[in-house]
PDB file of N, CA and C in Angstrom:
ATOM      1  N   UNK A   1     -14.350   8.056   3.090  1.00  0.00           N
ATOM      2  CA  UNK A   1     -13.400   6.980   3.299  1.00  0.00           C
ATOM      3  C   UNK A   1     -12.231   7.486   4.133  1.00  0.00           C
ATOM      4  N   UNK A   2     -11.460   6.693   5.043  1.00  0.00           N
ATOM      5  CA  UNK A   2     -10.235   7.020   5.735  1.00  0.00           C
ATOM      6  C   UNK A   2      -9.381   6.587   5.024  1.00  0.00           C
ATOM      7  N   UNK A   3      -8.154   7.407   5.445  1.00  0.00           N
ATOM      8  CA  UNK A   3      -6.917   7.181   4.640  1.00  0.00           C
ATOM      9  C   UNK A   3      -5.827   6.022   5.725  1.00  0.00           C
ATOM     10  N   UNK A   4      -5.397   5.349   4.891  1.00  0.00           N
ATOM     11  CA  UNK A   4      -4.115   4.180   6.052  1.00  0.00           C
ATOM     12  C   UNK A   4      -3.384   4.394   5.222  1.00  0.00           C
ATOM     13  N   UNK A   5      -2.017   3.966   6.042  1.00  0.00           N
ATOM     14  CA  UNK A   5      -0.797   4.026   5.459  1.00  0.00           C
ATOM     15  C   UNK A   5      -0.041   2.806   5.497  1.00  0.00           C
ATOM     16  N   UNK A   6       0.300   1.850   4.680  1.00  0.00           N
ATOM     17  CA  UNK A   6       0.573   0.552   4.428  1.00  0.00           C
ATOM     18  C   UNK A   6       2.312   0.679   4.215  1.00  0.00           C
ATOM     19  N   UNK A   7       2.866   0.249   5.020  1.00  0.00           N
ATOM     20  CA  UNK A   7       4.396   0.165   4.988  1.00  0.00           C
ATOM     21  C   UNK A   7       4.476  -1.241   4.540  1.00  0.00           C
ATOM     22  N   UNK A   8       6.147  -1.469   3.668  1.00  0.00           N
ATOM     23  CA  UNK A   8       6.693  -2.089   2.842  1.00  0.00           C
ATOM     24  C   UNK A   8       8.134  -2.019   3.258  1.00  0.00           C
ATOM     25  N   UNK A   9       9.001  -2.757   4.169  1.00  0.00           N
ATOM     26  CA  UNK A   9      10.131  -2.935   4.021  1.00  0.00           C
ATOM     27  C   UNK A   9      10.869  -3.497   2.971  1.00  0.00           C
ATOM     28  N   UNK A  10      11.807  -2.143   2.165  1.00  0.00           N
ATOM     29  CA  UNK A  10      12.489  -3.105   0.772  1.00  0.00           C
ATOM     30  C   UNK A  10      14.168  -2.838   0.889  1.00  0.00           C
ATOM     31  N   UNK A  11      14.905  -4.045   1.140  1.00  0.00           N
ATOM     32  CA  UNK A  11      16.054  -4.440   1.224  1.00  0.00           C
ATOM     33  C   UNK A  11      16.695  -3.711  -0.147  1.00  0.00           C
ATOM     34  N   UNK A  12      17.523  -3.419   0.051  1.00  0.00           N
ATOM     35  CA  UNK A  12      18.696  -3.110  -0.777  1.00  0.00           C
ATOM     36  C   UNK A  12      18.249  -1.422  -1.570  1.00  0.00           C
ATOM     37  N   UNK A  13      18.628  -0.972  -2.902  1.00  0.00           N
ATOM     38  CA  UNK A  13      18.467   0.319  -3.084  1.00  0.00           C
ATOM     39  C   UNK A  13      17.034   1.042  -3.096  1.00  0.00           C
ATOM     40  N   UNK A  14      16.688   1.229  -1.985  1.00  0.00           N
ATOM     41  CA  UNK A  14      14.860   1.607  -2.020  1.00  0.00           C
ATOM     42  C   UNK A  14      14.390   2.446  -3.331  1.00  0.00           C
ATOM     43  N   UNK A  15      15.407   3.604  -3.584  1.00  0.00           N
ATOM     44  CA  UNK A  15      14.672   4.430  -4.897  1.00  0.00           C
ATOM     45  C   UNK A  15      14.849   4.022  -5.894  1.00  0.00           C
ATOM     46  N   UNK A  16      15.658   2.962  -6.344  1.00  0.00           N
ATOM     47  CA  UNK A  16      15.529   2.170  -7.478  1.00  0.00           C
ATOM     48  C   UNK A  16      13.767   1.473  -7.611  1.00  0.00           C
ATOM     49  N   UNK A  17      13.348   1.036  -6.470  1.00  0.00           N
ATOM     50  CA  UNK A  17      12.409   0.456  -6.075  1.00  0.00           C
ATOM     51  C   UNK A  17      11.241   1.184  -6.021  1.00  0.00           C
ATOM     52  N   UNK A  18      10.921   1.851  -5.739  1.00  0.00           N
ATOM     53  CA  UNK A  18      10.363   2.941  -5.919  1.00  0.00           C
ATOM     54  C   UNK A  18       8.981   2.999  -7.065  1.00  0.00           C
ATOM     55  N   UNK A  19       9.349   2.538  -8.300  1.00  0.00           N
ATOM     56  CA  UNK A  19       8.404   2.320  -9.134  1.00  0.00           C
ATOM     57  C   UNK A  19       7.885   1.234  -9.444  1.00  0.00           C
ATOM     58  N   UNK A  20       8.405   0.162  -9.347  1.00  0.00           N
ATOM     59  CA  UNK A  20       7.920  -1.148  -9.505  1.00  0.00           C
ATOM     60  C   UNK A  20       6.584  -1.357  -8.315  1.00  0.00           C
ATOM     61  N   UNK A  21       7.230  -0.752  -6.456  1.00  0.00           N
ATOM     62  CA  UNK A  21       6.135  -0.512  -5.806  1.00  0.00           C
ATOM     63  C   UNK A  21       5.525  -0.177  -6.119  1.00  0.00           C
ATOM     64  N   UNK A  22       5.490   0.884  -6.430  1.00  0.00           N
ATOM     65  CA  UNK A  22       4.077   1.776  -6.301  1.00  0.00           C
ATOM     66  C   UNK A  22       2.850   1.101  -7.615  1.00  0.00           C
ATOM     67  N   UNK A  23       3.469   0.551  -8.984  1.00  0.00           N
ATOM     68  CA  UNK A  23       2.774  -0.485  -9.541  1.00  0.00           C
ATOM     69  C   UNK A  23       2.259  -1.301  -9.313  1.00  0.00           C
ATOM     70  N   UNK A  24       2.385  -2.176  -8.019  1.00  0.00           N
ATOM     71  CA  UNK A  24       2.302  -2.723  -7.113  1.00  0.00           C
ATOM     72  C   UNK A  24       1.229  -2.722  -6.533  1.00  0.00           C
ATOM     73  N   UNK A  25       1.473  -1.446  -5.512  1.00  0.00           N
ATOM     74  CA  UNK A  25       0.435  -0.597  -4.933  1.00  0.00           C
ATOM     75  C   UNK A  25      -0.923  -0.836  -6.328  1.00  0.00           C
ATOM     76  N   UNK A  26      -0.518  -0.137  -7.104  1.00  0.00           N
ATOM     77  CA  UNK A  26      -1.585   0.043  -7.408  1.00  0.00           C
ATOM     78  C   UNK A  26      -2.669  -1.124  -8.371  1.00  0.00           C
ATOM     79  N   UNK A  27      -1.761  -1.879  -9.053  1.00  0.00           N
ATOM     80  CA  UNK A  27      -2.449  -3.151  -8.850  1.00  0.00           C
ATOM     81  C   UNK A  27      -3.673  -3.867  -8.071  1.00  0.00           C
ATOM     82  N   UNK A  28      -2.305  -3.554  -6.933  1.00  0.00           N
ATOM     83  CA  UNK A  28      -3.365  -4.505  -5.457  1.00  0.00           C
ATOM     84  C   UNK A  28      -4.355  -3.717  -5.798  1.00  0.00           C
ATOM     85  N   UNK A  29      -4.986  -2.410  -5.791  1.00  0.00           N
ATOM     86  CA  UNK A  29      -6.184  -1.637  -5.549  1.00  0.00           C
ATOM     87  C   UNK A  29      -6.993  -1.974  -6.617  1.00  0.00           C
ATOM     88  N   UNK A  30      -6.342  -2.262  -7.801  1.00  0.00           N
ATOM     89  CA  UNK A  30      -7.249  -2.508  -8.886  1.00  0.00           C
ATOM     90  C   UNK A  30      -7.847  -3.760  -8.587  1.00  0.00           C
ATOM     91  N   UNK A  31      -6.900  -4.726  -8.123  1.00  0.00           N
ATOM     92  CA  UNK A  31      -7.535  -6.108  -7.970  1.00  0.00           C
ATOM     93  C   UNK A  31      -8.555  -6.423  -7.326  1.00  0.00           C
ATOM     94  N   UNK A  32      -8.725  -5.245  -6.369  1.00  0.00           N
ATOM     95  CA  UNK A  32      -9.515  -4.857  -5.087  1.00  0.00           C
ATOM     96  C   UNK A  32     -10.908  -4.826  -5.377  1.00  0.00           C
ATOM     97  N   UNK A  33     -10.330  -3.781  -6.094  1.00  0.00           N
ATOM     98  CA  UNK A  33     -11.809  -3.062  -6.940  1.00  0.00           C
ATOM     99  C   UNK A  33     -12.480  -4.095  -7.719  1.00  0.00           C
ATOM    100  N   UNK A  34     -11.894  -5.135  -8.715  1.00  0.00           N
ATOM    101  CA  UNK A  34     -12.493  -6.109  -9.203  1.00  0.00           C
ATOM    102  C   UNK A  34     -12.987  -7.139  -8.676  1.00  0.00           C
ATOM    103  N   UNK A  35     -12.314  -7.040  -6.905  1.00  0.00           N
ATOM    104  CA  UNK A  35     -13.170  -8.394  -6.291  1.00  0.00           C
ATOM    105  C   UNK A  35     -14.260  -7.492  -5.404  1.00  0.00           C
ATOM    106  N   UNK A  36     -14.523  -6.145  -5.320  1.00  0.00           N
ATOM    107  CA  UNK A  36     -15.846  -5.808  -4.787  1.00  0.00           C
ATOM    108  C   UNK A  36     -15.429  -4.568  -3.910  1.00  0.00           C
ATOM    109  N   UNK A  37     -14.387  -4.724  -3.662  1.00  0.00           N
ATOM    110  CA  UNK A  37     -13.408  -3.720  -2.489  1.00  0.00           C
ATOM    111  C   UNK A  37     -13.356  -2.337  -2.660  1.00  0.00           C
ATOM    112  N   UNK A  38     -13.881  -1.493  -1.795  1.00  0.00           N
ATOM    113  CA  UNK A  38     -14.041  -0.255  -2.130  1.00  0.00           C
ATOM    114  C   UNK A  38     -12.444   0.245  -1.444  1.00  0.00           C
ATOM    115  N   UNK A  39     -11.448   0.297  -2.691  1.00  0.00           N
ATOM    116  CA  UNK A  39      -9.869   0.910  -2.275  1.00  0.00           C
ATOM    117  C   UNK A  39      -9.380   1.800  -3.241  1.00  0.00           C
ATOM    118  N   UNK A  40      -8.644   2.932  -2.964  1.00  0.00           N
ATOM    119  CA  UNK A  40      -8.137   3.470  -3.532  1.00  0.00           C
ATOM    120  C   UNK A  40      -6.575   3.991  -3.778  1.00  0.00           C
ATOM    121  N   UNK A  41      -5.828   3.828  -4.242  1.00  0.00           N
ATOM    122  CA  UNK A  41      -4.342   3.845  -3.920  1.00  0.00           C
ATOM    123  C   UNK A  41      -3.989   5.189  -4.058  1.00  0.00           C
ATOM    124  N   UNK A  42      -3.798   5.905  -3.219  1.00  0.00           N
ATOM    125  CA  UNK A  42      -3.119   7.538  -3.375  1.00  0.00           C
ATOM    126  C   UNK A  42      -1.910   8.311  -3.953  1.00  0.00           C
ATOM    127  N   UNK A  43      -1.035   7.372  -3.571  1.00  0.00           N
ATOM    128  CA  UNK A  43       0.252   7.763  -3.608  1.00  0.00           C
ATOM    129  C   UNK A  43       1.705   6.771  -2.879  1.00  0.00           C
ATOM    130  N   UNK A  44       2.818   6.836  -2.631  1.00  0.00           N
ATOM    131  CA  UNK A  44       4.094   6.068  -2.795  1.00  0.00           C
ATOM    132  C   UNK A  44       4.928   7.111  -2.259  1.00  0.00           C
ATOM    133  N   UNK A  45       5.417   6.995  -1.519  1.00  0.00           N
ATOM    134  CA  UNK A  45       6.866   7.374  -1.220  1.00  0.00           C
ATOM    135  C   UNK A  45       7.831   6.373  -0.764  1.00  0.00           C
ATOM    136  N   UNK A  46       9.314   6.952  -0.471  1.00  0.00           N
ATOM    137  CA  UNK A  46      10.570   5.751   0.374  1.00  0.00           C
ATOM    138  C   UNK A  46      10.944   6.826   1.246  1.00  0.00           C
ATOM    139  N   UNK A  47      11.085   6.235   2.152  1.00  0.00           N
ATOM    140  CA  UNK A  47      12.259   7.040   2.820  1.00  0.00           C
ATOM    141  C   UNK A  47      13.720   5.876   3.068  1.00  0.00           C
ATOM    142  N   UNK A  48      14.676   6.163   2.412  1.00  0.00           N
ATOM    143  CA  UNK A  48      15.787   5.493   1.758  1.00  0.00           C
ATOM    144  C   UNK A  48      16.195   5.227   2.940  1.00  0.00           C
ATOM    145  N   UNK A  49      16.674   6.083   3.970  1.00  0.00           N
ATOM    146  CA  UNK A  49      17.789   5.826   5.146  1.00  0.00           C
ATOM    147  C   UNK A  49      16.936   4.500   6.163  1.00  0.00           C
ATOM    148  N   UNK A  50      15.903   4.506   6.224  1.00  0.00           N
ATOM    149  CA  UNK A  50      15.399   3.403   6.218  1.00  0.00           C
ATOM    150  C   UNK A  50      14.728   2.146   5.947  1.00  0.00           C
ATOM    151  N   UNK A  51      14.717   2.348   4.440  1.00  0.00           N
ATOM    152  CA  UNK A  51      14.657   1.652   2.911  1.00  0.00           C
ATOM    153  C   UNK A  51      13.245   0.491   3.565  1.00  0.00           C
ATOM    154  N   UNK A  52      12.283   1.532   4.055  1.00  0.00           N
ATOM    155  CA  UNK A  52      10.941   1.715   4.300  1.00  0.00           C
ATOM    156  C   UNK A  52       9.984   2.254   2.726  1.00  0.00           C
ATOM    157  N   UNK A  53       8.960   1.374   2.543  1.00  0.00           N
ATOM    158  CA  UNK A  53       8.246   2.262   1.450  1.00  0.00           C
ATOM    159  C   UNK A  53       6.845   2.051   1.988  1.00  0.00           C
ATOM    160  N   UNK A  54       6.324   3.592   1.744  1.00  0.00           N
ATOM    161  CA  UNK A  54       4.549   3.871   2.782  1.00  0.00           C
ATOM    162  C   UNK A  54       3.906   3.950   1.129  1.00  0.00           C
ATOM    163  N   UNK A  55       3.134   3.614   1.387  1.00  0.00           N
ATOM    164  CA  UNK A  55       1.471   3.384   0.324  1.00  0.00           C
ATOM    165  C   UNK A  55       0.277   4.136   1.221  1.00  0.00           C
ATOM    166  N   UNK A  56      -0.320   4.794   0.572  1.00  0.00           N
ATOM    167  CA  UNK A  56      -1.260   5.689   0.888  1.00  0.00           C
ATOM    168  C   UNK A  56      -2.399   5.418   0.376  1.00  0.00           C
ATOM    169  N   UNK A  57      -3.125   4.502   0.895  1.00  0.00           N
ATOM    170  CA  UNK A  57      -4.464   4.296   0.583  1.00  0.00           C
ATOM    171  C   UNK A  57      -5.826   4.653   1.204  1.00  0.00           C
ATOM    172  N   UNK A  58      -7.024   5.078   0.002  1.00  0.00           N
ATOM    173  CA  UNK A  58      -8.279   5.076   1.040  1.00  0.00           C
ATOM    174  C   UNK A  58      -9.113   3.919   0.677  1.00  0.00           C
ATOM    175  N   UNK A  59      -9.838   3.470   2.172  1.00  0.00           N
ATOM    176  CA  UNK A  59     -10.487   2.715   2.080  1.00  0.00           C
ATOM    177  C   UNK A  59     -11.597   2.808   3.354  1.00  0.00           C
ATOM    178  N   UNK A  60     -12.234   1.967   3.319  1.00  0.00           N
ATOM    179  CA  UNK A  60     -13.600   2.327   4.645  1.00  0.00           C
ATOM    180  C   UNK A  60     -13.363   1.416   5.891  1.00  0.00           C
ATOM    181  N   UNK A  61     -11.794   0.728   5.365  1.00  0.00           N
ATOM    182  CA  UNK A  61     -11.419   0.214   7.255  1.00  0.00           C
ATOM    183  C   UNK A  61      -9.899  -0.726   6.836  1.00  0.00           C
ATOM    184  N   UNK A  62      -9.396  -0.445   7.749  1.00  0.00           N
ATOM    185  CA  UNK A  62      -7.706  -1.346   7.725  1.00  0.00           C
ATOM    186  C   UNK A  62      -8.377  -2.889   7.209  1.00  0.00           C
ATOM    187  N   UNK A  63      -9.213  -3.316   7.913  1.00  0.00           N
ATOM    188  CA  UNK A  63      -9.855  -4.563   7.664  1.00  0.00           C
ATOM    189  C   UNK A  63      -9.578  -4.717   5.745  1.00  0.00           C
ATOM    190  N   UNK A  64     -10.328  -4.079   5.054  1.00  0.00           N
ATOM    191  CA  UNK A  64     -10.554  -3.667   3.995  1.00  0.00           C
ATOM    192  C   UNK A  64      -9.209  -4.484   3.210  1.00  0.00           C
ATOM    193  N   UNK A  65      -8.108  -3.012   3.272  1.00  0.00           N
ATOM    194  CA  UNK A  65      -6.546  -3.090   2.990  1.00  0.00           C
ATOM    195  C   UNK A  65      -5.943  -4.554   3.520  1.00  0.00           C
ATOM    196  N   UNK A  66      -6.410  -5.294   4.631  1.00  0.00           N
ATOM    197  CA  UNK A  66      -5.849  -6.532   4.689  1.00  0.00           C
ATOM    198  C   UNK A  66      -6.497  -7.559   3.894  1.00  0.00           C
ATOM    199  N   UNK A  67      -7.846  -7.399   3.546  1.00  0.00           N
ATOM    200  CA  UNK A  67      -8.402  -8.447   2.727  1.00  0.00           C
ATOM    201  C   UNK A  67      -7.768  -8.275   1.800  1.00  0.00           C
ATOM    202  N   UNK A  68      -7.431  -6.574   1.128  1.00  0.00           N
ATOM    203  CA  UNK A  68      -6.474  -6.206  -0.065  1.00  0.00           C
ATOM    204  C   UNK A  68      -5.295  -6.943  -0.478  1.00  0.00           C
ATOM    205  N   UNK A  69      -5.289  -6.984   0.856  1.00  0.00           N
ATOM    206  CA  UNK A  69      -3.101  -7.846   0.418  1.00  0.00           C
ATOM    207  C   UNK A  69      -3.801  -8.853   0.630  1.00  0.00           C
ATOM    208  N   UNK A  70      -4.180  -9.653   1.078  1.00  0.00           N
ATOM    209  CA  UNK A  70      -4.522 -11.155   0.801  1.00  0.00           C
ATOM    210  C   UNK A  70      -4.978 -11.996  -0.667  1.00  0.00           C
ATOM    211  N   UNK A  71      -6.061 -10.676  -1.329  1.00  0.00           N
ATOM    212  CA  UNK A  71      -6.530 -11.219  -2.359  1.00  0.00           C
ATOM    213  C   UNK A  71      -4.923 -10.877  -3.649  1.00  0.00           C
ATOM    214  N   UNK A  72      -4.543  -9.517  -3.721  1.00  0.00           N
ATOM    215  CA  UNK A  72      -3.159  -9.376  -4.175  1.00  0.00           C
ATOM    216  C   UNK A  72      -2.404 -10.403  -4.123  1.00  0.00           C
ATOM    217  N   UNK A  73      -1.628 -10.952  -2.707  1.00  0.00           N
ATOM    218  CA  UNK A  73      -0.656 -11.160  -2.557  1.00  0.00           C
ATOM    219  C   UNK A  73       0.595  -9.880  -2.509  1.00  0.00           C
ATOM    220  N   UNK A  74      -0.110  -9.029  -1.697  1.00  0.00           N
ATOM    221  CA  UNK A  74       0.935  -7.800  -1.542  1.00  0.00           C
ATOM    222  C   UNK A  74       0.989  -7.645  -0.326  1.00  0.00           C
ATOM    223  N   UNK A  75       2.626  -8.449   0.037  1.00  0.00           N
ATOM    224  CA  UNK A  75       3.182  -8.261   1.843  1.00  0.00           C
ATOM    225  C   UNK A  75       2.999  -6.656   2.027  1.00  0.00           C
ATOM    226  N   UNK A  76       2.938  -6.862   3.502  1.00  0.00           N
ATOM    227  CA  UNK A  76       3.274  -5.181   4.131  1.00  0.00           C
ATOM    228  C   UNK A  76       3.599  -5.988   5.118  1.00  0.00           C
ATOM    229  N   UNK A  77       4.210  -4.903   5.983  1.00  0.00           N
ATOM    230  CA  UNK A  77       4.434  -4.728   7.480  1.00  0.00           C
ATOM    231  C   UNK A  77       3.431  -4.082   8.535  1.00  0.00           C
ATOM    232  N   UNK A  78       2.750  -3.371   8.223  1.00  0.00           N
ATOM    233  CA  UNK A  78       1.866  -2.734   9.203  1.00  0.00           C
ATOM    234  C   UNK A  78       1.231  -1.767   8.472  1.00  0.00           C
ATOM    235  N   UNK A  79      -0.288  -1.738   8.918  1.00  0.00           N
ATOM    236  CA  UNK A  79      -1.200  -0.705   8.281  1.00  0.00           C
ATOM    237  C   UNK A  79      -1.869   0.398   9.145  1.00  0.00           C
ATOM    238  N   UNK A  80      -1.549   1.632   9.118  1.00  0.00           N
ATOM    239  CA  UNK A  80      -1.876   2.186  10.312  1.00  0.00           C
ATOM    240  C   UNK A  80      -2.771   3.423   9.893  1.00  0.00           C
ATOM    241  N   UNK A  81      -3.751   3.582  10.123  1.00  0.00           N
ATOM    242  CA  UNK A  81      -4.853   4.905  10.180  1.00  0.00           C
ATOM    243  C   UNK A  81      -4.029   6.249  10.348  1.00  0.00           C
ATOM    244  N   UNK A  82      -4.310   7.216   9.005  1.00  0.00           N
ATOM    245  CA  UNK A  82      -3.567   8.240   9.240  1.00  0.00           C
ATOM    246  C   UNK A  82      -4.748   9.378   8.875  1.00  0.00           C
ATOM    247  N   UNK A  83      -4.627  10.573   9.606  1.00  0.00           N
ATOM    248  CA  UNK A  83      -5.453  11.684   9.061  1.00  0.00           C
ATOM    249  C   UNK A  83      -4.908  12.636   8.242  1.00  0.00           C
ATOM    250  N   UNK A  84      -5.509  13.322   7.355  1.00  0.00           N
ATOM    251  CA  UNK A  84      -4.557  14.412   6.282  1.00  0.00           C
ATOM    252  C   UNK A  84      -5.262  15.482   6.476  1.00  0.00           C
TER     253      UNK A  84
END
């Protein structure tokens, strides 16, 4: 599976925020998984100064991660293919 990285713009104190995302995050993946979706949620970070939050997911195509947030209901901003 490839790994993407799913950004989350969150207004106001990002590391307060921080955990509720990433619950979030990982939700969506579960929900995923129960509608057939081969996803996996990795990990969460913020980077505060731009109160940006990245989600680290694998899955077998960006396609995938957008059906993800659709069936969720979990906005992002952009999902972009990353290698580790």
């Amino acid at each position: 599976m490839a790994s993407f990285l799913l950004e989350i713009y969150t207004p106001g104190p990002a590391a307060l925020a921080l955990d509720r995302l990433t619950a979030q995050a990982r939700a969506a993946a579960e929900h995923a998984a129960q509608a057939g979706l081969e996803v996996r949620h990795v990990r969460s970070f913020i980077t505060p100064g731009d109160q940006v939050c990245f989600h680290v997911f694998e899955a077998p195509s960006a396609e995938t991660l957008t059906r993800m947030s659709e069936l969720a209901h979990f906005d992002h901003e952009r999902i972009t293919e990353v290698i580790e």
